[in-house]
C-alpha atoms as a PDB file:
ATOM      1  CA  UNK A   1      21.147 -25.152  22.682  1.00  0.00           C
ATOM      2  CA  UNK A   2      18.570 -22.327  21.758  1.00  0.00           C
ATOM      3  CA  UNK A   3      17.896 -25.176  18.625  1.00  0.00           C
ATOM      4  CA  UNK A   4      16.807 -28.068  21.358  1.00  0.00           C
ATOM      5  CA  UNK A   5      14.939 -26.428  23.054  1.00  0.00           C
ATOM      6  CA  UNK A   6      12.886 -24.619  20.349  1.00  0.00           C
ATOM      7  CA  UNK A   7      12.619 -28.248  18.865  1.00  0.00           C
ATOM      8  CA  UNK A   8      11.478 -29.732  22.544  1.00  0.00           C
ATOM      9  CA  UNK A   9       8.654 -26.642  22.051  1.00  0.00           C
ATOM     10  CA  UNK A  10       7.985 -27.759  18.991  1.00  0.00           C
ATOM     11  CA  UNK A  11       7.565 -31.655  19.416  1.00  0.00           C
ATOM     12  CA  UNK A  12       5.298 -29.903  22.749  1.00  0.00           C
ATOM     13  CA  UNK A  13       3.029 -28.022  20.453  1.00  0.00           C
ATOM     14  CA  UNK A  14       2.648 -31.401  18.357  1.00  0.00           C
ATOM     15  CA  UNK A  15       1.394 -33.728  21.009  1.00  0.00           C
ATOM     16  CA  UNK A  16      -1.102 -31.416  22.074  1.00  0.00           C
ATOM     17  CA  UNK A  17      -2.511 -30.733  18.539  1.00  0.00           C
ATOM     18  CA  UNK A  18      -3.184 -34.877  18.204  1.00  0.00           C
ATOM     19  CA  UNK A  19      -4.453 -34.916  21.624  1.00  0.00           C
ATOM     20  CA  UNK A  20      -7.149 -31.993  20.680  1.00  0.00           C
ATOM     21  CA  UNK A  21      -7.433 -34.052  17.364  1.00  0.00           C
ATOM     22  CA  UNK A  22      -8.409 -37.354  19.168  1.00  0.00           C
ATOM     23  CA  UNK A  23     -10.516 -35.842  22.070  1.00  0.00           C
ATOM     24  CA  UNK A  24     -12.175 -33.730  19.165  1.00  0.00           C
ATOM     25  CA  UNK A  25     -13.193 -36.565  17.212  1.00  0.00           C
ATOM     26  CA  UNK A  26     -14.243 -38.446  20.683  1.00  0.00           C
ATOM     27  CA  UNK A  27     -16.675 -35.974  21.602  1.00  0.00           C
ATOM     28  CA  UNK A  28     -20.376 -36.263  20.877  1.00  0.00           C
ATOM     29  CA  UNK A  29     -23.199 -33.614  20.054  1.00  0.00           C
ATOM     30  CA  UNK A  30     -23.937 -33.044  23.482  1.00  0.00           C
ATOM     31  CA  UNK A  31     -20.685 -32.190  24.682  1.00  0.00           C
ATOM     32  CA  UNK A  32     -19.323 -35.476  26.088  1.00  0.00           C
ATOM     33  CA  UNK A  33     -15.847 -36.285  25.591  1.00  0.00           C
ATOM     34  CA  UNK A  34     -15.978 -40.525  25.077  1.00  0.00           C
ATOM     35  CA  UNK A  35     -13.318 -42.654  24.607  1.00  0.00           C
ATOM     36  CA  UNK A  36     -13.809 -46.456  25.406  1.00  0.00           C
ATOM     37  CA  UNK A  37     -15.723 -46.961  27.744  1.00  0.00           C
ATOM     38  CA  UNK A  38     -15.434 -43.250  30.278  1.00  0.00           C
ATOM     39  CA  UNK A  39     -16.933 -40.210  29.745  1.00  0.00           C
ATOM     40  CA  UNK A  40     -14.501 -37.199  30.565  1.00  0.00           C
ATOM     41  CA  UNK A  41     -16.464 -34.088  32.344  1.00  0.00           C
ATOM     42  CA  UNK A  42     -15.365 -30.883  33.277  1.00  0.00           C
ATOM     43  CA  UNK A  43     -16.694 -30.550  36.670  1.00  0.00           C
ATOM     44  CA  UNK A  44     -18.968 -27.380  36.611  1.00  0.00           C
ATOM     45  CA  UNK A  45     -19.585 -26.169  40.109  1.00  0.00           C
ATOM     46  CA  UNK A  46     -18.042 -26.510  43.549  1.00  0.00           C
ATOM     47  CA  UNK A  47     -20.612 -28.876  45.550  1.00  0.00           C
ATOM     48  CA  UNK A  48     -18.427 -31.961  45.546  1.00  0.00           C
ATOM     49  CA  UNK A  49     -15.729 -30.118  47.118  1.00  0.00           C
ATOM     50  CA  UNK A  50     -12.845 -30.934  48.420  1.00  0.00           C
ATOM     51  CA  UNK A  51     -13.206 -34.068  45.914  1.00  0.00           C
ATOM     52  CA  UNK A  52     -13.687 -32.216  43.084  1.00  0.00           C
ATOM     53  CA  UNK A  53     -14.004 -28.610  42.172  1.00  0.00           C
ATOM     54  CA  UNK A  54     -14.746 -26.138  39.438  1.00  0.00           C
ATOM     55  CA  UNK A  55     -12.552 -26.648  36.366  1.00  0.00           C
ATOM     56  CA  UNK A  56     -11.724 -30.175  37.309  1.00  0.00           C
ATOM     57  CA  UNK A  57     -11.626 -33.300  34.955  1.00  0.00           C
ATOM     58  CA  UNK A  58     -13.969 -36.522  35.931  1.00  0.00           C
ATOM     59  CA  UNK A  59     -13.616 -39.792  34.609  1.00  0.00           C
ATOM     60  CA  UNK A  60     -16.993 -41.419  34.474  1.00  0.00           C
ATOM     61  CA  UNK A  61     -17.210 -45.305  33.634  1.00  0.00           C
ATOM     62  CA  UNK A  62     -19.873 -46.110  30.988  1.00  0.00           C
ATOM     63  CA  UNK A  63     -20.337 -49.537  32.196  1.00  0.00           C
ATOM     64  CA  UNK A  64     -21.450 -48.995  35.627  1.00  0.00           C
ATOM     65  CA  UNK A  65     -24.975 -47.846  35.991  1.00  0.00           C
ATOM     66  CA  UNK A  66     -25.691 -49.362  38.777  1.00  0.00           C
ATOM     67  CA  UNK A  67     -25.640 -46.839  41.424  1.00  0.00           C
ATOM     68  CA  UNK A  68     -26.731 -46.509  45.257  1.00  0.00           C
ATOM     69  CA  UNK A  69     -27.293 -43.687  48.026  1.00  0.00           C
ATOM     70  CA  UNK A  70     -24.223 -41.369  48.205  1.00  0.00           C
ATOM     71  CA  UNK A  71     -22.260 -42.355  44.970  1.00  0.00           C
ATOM     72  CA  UNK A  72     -20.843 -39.715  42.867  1.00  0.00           C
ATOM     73  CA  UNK A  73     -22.238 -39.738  38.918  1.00  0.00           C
ATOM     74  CA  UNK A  74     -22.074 -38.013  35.966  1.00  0.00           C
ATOM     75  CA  UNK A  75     -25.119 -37.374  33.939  1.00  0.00           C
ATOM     76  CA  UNK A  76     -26.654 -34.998  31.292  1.00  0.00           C
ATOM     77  CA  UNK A  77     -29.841 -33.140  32.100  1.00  0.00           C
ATOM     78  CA  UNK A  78     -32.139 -30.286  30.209  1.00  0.00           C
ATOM     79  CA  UNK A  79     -31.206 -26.730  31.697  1.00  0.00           C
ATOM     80  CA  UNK A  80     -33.727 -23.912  29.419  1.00  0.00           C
ATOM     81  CA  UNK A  81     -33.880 -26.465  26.723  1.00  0.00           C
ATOM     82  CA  UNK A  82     -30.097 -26.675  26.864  1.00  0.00           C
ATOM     83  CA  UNK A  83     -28.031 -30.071  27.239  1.00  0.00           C
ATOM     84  CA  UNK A  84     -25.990 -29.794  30.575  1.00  0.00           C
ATOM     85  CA  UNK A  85     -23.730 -32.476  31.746  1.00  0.00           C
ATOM     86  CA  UNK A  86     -23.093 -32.497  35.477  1.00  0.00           C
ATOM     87  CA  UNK A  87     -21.415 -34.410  37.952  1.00  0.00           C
ATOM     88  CA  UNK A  88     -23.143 -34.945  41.558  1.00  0.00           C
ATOM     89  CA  UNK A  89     -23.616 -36.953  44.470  1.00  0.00           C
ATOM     90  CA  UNK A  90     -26.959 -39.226  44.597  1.00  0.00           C
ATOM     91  CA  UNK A  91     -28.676 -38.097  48.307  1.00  0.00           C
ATOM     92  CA  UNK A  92     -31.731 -40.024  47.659  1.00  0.00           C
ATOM     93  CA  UNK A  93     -33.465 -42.601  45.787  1.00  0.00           C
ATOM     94  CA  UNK A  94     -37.430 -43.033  45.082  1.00  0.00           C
ATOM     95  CA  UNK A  95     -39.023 -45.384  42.610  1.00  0.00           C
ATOM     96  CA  UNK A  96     -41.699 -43.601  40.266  1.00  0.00           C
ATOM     97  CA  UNK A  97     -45.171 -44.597  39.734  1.00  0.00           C
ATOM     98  CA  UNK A  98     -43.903 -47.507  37.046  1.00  0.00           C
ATOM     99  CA  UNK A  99     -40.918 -48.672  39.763  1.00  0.00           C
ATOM    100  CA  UNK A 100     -38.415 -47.251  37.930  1.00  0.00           C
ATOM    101  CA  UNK A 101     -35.765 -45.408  39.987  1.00  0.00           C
ATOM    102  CA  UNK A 102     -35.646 -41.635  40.058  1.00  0.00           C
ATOM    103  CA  UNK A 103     -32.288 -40.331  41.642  1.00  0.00           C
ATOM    104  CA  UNK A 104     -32.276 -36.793  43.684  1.00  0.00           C
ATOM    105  CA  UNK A 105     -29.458 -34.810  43.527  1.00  0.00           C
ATOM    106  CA  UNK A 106     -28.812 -31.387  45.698  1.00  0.00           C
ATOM    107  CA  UNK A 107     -27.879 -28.755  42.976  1.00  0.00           C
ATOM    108  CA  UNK A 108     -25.331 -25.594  44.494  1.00  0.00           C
ATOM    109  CA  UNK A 109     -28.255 -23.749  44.959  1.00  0.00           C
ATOM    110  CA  UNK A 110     -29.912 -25.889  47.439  1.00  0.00           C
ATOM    111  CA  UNK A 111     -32.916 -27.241  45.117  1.00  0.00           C
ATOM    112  CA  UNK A 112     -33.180 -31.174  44.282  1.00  0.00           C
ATOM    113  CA  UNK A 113     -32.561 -32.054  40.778  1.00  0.00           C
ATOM    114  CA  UNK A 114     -34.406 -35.296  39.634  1.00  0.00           C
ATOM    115  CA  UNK A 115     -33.153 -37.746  37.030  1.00  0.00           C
ATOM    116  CA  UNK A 116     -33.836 -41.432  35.854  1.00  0.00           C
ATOM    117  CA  UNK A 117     -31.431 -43.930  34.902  1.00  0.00           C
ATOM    118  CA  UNK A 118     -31.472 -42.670  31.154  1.00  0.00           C
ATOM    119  CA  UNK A 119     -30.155 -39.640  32.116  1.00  0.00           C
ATOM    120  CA  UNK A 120     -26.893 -41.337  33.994  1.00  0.00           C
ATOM    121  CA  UNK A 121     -23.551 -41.188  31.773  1.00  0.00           C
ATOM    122  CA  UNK A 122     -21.794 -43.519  34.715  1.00  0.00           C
ATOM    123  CA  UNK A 123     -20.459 -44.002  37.900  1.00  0.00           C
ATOM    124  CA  UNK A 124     -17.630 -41.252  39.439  1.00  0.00           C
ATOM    125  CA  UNK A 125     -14.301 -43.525  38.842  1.00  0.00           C
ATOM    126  CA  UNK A 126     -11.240 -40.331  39.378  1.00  0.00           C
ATOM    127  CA  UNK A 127     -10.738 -36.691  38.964  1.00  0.00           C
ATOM    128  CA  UNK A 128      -7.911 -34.704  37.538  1.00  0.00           C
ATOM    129  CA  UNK A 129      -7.445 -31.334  39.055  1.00  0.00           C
ATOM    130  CA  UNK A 130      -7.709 -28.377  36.920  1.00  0.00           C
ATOM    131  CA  UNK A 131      -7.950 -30.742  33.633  1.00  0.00           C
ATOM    132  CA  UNK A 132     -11.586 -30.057  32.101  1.00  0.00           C
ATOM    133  CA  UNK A 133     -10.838 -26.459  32.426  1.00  0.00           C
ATOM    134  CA  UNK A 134      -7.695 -27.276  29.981  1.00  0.00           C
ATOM    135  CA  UNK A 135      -9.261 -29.462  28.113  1.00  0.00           C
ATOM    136  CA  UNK A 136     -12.217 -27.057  27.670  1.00  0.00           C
ATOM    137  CA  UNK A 137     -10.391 -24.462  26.283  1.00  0.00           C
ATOM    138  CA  UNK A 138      -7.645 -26.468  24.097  1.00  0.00           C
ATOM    139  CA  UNK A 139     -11.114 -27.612  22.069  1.00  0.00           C
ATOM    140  CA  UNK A 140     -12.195 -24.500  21.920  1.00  0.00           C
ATOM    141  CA  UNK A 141     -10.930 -22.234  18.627  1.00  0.00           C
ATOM    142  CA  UNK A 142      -9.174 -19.489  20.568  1.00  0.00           C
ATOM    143  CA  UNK A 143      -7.352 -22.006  22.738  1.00  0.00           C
ATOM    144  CA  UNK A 144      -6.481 -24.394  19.456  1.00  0.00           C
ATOM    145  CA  UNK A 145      -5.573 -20.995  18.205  1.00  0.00           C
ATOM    146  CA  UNK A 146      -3.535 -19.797  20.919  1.00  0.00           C
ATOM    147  CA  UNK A 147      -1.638 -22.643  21.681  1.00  0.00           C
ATOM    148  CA  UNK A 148      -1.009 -24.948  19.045  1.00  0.00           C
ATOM    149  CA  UNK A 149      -1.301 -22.673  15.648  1.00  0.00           C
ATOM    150  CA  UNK A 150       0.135 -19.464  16.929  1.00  0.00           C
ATOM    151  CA  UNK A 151       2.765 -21.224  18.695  1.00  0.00           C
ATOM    152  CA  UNK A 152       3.277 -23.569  15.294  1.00  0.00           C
ATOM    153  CA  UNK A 153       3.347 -20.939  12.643  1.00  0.00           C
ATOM    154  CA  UNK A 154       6.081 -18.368  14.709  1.00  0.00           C
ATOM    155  CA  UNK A 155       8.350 -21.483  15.220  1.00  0.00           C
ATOM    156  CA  UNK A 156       7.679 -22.374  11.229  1.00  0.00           C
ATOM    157  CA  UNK A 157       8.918 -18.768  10.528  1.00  0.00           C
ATOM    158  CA  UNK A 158      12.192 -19.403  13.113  1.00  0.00           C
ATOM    159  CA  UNK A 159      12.919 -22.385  11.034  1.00  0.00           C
ATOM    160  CA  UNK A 160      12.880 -20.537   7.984  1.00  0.00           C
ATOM    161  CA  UNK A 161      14.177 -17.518   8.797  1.00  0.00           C
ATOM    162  CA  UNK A 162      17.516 -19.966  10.377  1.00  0.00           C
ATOM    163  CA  UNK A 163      17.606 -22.112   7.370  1.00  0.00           C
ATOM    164  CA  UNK A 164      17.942 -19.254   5.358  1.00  0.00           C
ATOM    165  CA  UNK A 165      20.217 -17.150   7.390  1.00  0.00           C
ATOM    166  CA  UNK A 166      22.508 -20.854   6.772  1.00  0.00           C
ATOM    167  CA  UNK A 167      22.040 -20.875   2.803  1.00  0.00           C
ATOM    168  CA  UNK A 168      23.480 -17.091   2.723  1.00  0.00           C
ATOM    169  CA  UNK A 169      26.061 -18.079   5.113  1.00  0.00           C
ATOM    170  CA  UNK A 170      27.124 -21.280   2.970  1.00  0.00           C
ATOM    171  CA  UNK A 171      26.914 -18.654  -0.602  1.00  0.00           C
ATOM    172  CA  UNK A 172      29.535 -16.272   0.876  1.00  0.00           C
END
């Protein structure tokens, strides 16, 4: 019994290692997790809420970039020369001097953050509660540490330490 379940715990700890190992390899310089065409983002602040809230994951689609008044999108934007990726709600739209649109959106603070078309990873498509928060710290090295090699290396010593135990049994 106490075998099973240490081997359920086990084949646990192995499914989330490859699923750090794909979204690892999936995620670009700036941050982005990408795989076909979505963007996964951890939601950052609470101004979408009850739709989405701190810690939450958003799936973005790629392919639609073509947005209107009040839809929700993801897209990266300079914070102190620092790439930020954010997901918001579009309250207004203005064309710039060249008739390209620019796209306001209300930060948490209450300012307007303006952003151009380049700047728009896609269109809001779902969320998954409590997911980029998870996500965010399996990818990180404490979390990978913490819960898959920590996890991996005291049930490697179990296994030894009960294969053993079985050789000194079988000797006698």
């Amino acid at each position: 019994m106490l075998r099973n379940l240490i081997l359920t715990i086990y084949a646990v700890i192995i499914v989330i290692a490859i699923t750090v190992l794909i979204l690892s390899n999936h995620t670009t310089e700036t941050g982005i997790i990408e795989i076909g065409n979505y963007a996964l983002v951890e939601v950052e602040s609470n101004i979408l809420e009850p739709k989405t809230v701190k810690g939450d994951l958003v799936i973005s689609d790629k392919t639609d970039k073509d947005v209107k008044l009040k839809d929700i999108i993801s897209y990266v934007t300079l914070q102190n020369g620092t790439t930020i990726i954010r997901t918001n709600k579009i309250v207004a739209i203005t064309k710039d001097k060249n008739q390209k649109n620019i796209y306001s959106l209300k930060k948490e603070d209450g300012t307007i953050e303006n952003i151009d078309d380049s700047c728009i990873l896609g269109a809001y498509k779902m969320t998954i509660p409590l997911a980029g928060t998870i996500i965010t710290y399996l990818l990180s090295q404490q979390g990978f540490y913490m819960v898959v090699l920590l996890p991996a290396m005291a049930l490697a010593v179990f296994f030894l330490t009960d294969f053993l135990l079985d050789l000194k049994k079988r000797r006698k």
